[in-house]
PDB file of N, CA and C in Angstrom:
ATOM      1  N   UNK A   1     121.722  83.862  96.745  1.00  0.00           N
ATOM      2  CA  UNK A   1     121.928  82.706  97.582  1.00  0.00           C
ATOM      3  C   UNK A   1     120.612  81.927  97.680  1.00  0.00           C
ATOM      4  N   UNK A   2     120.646  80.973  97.144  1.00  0.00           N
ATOM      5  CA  UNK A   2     119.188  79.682  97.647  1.00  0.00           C
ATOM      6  C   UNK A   2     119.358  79.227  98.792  1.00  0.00           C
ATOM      7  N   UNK A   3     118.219  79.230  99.395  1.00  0.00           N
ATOM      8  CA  UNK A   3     118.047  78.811 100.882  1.00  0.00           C
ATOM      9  C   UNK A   3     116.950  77.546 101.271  1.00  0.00           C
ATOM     10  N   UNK A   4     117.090  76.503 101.416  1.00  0.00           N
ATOM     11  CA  UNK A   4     116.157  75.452 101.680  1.00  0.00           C
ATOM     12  C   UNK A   4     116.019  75.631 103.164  1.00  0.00           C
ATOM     13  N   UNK A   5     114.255  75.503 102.590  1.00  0.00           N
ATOM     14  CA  UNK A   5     113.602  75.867 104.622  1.00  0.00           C
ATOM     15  C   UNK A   5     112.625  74.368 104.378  1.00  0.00           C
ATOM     16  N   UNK A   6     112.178  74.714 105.678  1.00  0.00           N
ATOM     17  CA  UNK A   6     111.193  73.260 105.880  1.00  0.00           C
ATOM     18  C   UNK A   6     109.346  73.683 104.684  1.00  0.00           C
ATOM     19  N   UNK A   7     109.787  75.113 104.439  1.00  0.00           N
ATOM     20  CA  UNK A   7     108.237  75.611 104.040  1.00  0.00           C
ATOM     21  C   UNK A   7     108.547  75.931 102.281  1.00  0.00           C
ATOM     22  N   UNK A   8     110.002  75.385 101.673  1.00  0.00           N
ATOM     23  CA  UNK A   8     110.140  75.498 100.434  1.00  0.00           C
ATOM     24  C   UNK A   8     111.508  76.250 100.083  1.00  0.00           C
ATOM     25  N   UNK A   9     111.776  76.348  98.659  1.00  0.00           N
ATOM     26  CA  UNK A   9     113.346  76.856  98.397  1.00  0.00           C
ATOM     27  C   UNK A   9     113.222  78.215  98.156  1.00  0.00           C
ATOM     28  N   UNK A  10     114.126  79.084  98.466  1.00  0.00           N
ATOM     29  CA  UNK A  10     113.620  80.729  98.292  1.00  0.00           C
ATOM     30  C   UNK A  10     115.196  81.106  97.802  1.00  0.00           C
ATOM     31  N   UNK A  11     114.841  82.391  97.013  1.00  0.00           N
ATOM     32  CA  UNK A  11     115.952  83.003  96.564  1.00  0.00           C
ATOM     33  C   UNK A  11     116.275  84.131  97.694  1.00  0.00           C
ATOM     34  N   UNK A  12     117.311  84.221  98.744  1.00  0.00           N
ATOM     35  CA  UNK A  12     117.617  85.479  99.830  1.00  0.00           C
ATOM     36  C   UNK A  12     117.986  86.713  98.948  1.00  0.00           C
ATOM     37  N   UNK A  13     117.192  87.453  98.668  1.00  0.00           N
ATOM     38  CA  UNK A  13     117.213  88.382  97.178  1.00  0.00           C
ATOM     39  C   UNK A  13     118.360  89.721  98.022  1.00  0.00           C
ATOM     40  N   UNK A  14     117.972  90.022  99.575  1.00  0.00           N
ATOM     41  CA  UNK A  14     118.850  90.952 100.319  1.00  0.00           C
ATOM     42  C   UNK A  14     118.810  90.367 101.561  1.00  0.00           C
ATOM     43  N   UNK A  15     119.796  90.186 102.541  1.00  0.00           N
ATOM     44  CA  UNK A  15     120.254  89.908 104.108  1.00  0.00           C
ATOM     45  C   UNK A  15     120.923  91.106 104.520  1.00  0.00           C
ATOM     46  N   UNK A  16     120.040  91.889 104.992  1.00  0.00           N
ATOM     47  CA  UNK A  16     120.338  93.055 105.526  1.00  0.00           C
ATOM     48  C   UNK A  16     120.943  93.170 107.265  1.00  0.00           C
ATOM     49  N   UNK A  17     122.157  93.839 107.264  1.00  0.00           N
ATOM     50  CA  UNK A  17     122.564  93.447 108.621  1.00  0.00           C
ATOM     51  C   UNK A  17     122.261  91.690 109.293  1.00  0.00           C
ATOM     52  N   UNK A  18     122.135  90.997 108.361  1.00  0.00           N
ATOM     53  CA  UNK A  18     122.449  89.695 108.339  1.00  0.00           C
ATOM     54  C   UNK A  18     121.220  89.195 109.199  1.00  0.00           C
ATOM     55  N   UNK A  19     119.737  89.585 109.296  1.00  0.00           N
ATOM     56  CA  UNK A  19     118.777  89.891 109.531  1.00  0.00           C
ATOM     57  C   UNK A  19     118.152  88.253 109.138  1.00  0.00           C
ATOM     58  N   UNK A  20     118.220  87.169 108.325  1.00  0.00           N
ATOM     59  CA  UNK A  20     117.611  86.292 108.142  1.00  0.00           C
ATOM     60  C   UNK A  20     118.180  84.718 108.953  1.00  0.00           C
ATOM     61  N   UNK A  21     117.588  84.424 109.773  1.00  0.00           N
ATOM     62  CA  UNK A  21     117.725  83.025 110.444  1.00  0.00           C
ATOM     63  C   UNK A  21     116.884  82.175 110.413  1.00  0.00           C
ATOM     64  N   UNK A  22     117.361  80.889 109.844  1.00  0.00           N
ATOM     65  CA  UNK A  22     116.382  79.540 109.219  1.00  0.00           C
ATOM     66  C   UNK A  22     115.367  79.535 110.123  1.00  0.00           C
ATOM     67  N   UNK A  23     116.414  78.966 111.734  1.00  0.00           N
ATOM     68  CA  UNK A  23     115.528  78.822 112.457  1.00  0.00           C
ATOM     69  C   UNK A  23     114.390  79.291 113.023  1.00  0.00           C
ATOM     70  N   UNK A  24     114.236  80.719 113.339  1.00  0.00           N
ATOM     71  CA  UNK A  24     113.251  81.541 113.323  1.00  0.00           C
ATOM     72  C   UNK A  24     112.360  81.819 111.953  1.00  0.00           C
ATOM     73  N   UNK A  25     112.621  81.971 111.090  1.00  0.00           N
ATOM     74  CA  UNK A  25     111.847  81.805 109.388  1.00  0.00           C
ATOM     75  C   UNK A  25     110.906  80.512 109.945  1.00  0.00           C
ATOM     76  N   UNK A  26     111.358  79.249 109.961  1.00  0.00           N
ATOM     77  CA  UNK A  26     110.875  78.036 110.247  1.00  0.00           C
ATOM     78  C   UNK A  26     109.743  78.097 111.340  1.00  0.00           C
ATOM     79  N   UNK A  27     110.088  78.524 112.725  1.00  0.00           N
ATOM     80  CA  UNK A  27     109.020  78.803 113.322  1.00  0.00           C
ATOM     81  C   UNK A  27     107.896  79.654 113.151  1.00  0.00           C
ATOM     82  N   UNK A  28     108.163  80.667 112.295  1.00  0.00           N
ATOM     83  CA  UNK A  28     107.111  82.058 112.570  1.00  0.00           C
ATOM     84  C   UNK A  28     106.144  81.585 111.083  1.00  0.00           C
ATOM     85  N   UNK A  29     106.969  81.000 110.524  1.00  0.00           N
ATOM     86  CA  UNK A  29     106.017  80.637 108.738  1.00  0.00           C
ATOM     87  C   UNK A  29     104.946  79.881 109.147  1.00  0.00           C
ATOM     88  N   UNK A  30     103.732  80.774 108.742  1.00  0.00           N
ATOM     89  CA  UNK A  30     102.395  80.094 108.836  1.00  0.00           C
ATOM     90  C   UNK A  30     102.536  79.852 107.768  1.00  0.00           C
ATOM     91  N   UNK A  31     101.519  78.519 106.927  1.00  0.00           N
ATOM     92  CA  UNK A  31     101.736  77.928 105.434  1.00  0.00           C
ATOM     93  C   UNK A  31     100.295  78.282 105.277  1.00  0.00           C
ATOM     94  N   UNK A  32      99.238  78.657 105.976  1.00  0.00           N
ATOM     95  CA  UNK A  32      97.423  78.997 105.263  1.00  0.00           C
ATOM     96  C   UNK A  32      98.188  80.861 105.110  1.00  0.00           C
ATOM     97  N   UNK A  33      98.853  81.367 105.985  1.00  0.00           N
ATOM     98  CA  UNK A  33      99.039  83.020 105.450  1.00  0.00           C
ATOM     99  C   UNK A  33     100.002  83.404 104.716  1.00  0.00           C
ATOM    100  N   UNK A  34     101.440  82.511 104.459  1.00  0.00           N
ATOM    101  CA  UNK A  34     102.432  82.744 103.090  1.00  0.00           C
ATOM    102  C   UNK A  34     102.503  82.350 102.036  1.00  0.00           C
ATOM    103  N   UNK A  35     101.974  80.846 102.073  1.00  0.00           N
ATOM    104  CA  UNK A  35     101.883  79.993 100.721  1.00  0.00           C
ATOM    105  C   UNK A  35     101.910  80.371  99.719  1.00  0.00           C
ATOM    106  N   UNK A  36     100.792  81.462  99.638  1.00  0.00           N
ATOM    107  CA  UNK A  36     100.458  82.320  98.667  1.00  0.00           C
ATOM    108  C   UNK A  36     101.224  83.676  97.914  1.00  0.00           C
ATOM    109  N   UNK A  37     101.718  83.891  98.872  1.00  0.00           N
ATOM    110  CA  UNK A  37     102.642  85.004  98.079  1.00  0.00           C
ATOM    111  C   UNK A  37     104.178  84.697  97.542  1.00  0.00           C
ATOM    112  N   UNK A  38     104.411  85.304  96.746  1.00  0.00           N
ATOM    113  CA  UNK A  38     105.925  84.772  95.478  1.00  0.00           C
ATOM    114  C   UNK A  38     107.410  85.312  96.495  1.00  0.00           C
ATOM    115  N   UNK A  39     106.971  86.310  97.095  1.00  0.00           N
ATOM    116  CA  UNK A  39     107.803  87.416  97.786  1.00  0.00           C
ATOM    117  C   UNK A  39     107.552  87.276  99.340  1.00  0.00           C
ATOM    118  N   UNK A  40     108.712  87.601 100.371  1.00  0.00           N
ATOM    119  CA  UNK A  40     108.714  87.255 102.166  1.00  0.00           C
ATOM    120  C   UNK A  40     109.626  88.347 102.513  1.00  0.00           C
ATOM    121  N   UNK A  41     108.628  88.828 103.275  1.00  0.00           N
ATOM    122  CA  UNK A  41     110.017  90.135 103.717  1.00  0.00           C
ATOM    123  C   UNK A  41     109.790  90.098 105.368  1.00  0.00           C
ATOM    124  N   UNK A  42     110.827  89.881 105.732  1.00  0.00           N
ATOM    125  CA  UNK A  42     111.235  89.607 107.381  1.00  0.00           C
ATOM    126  C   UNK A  42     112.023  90.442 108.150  1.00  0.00           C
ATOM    127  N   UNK A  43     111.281  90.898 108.984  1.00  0.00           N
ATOM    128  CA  UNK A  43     112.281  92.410 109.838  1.00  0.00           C
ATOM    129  C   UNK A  43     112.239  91.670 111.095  1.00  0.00           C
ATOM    130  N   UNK A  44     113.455  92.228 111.861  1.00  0.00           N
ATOM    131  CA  UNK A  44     113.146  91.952 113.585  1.00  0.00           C
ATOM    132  C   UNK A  44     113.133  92.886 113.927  1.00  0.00           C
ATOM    133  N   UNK A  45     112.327  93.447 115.087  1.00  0.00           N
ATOM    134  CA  UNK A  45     112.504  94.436 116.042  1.00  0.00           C
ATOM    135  C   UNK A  45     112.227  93.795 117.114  1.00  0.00           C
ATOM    136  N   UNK A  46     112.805  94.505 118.075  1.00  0.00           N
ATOM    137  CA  UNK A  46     112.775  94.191 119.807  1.00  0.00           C
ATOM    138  C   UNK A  46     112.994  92.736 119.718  1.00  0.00           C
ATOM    139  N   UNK A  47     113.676  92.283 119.097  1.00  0.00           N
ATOM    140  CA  UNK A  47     113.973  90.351 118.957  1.00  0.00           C
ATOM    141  C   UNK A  47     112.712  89.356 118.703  1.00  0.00           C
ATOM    142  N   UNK A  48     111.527  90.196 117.851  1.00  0.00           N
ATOM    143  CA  UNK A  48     110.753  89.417 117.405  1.00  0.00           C
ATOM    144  C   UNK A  48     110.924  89.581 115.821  1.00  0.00           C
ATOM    145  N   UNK A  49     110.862  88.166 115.025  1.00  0.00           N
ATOM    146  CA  UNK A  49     110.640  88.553 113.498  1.00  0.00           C
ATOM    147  C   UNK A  49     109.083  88.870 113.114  1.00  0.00           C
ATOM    148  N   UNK A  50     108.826  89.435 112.500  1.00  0.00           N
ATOM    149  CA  UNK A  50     107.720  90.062 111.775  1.00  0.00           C
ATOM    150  C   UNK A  50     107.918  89.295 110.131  1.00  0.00           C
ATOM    151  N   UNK A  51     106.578  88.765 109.583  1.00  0.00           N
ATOM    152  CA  UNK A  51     107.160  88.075 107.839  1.00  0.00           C
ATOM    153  C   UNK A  51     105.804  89.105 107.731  1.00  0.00           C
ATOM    154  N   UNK A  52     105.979  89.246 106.075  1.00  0.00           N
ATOM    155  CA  UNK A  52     104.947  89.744 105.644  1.00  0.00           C
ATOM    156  C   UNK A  52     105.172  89.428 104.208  1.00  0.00           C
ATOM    157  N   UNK A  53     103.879  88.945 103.345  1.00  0.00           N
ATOM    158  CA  UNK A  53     104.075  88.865 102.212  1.00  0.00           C
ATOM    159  C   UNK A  53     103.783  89.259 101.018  1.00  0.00           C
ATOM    160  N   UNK A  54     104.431  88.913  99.769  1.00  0.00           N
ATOM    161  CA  UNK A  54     104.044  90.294  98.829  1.00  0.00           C
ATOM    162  C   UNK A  54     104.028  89.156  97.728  1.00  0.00           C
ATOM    163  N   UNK A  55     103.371  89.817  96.466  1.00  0.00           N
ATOM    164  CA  UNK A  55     102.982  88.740  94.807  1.00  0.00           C
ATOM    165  C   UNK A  55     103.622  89.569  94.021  1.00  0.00           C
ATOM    166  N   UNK A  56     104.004  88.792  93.040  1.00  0.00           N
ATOM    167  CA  UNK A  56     104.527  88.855  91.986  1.00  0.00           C
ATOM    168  C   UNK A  56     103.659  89.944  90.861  1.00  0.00           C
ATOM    169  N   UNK A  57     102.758  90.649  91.537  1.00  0.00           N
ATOM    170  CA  UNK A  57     101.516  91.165  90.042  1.00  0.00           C
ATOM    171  C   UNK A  57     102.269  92.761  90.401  1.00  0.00           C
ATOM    172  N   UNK A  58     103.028  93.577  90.011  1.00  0.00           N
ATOM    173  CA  UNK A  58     103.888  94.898  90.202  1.00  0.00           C
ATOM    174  C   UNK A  58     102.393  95.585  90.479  1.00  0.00           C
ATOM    175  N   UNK A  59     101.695  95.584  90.159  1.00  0.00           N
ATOM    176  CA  UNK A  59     100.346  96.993  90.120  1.00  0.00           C
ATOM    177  C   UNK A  59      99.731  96.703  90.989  1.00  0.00           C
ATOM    178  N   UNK A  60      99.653  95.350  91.692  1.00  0.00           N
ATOM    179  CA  UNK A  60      98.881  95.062  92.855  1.00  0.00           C
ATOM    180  C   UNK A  60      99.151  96.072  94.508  1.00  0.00           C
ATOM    181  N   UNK A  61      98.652  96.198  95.102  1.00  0.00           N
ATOM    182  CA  UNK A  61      99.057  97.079  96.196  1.00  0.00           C
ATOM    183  C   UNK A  61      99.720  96.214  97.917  1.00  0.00           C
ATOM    184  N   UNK A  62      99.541  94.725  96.888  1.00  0.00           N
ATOM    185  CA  UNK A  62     100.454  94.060  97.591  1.00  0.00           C
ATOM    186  C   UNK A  62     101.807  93.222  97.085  1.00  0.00           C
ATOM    187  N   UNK A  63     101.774  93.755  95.952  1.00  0.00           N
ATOM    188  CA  UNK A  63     102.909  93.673  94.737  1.00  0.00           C
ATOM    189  C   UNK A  63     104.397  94.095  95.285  1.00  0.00           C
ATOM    190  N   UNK A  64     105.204  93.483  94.809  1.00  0.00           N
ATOM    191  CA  UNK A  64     106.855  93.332  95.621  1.00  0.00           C
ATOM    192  C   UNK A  64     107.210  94.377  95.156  1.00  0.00           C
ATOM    193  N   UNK A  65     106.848  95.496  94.045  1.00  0.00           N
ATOM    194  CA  UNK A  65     107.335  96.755  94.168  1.00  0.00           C
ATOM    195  C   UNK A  65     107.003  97.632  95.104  1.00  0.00           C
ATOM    196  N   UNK A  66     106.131  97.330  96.377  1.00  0.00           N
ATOM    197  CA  UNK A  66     105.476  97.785  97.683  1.00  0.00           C
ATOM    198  C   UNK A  66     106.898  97.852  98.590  1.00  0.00           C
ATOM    199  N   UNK A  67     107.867  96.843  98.244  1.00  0.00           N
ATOM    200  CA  UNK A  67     108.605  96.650  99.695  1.00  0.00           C
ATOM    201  C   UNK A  67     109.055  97.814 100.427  1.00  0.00           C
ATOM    202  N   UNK A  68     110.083  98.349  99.258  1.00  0.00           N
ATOM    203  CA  UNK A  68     110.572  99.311 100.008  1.00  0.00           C
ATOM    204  C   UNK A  68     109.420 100.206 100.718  1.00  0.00           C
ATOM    205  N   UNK A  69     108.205 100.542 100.325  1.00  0.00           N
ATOM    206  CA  UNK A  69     107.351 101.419 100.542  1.00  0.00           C
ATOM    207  C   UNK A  69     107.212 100.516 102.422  1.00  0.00           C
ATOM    208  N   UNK A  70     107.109  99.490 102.394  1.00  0.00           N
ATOM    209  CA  UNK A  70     106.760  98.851 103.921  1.00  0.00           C
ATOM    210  C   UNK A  70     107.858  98.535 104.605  1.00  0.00           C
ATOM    211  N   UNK A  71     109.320  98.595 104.219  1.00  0.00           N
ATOM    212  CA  UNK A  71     110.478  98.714 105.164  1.00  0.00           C
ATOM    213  C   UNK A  71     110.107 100.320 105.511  1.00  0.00           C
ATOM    214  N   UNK A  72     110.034 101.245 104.824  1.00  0.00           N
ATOM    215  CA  UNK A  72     110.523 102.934 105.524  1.00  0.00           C
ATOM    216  C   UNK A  72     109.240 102.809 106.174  1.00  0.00           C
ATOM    217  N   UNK A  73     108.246 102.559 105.700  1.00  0.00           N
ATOM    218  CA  UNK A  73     107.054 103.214 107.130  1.00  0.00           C
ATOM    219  C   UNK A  73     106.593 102.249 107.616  1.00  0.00           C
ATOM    220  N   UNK A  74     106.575 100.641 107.928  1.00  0.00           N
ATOM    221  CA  UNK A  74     106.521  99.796 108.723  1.00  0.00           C
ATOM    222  C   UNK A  74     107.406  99.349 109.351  1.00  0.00           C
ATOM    223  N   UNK A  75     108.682  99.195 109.419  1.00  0.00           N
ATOM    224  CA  UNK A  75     110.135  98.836 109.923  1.00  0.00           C
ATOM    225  C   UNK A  75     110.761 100.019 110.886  1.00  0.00           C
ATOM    226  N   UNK A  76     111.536  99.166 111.814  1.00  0.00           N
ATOM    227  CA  UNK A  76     112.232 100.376 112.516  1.00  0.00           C
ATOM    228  C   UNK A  76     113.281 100.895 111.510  1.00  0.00           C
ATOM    229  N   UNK A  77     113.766 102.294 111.763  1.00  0.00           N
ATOM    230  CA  UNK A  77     114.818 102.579 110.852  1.00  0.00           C
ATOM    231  C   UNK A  77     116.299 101.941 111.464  1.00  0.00           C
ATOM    232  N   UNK A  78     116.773 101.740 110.154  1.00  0.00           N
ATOM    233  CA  UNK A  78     117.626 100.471 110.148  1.00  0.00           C
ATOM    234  C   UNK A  78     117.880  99.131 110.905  1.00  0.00           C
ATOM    235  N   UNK A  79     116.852  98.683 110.836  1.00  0.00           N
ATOM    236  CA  UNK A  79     116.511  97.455 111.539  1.00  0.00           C
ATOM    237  C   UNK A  79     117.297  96.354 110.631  1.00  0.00           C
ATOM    238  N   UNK A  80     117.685  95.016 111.089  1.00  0.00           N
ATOM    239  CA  UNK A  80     117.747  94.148 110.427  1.00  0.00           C
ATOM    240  C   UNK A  80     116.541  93.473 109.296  1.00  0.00           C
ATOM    241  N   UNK A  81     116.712  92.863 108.376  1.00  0.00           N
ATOM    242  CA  UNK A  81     115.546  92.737 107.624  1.00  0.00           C
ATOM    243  C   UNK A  81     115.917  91.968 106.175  1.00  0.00           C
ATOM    244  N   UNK A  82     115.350  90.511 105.837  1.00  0.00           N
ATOM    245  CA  UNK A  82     116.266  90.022 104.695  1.00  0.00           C
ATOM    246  C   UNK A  82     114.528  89.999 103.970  1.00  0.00           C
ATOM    247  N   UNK A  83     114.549  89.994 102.306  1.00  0.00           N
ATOM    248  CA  UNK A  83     113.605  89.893 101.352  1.00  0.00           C
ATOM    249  C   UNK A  83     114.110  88.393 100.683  1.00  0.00           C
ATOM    250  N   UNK A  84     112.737  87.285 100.818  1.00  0.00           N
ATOM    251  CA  UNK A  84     113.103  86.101 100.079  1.00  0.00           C
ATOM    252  C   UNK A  84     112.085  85.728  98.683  1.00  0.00           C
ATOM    253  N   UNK A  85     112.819  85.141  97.982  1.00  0.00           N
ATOM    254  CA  UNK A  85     111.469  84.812  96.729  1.00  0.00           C
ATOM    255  C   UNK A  85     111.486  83.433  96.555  1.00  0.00           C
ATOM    256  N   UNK A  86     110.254  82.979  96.312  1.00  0.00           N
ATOM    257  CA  UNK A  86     110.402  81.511  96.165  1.00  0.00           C
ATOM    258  C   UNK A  86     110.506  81.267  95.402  1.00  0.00           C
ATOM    259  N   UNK A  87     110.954  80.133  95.335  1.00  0.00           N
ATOM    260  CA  UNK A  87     111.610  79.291  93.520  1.00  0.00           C
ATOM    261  C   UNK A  87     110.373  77.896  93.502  1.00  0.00           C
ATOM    262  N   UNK A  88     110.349  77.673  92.368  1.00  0.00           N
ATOM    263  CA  UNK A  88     109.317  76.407  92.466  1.00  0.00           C
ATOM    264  C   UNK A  88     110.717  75.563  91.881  1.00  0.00           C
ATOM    265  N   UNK A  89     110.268  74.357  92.264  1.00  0.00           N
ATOM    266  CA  UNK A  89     111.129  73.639  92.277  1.00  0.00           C
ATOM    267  C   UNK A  89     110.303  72.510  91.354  1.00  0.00           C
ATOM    268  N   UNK A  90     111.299  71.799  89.997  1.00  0.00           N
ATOM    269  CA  UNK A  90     110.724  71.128  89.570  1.00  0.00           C
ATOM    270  C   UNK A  90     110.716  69.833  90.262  1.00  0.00           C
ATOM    271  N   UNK A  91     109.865  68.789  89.769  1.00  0.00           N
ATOM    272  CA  UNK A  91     109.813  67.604  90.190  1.00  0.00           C
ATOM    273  C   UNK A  91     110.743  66.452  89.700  1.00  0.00           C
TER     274      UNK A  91
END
């Protein structure tokens, strides 16, 4: 599913327990601390979202093959929680 936000177009790669809302994405997206990464992974607990972001380089230790490793030991267990990727968009 493609998703247009105010901070760019992203691919919703998983919507877990239906865990992803524009409106909150929109508020919590800092653009100097996500810009940069290819990958957005968004959990709520206690009704706050948490984003955190991950790159496209697999060997990096902030590389999107990390996720699952930061849903099981950073996330509550079974929390809501959607993973987005950005698309560049041509001109």
């Amino acid at each position: 599913m493609i998703v247009e936000t105010e901070h760019g177009t992203y691919e919703l790669i998983k919507n877990y327990k239906e865990g992803f809302d524009l409106l909150a994405f929109n508020e919590r997206y800092v653009d100097v601390a996500f810009d940069r990464y290819q990958y957005l992974v968004g959990d709520v607990s206690a009704g706050i979202l948490r984003i955190k972001g991950f790159n496209s380089d697999p060997k990096s230790p902030r590389g999107f093959k990390t996720i699952p490793d930061y849903l099981n030991e950073s996330c509550n267990l079974n929390t809501a929680y959607y993973i987005l990727k950005r698309i560049k968009v041509k001109d």
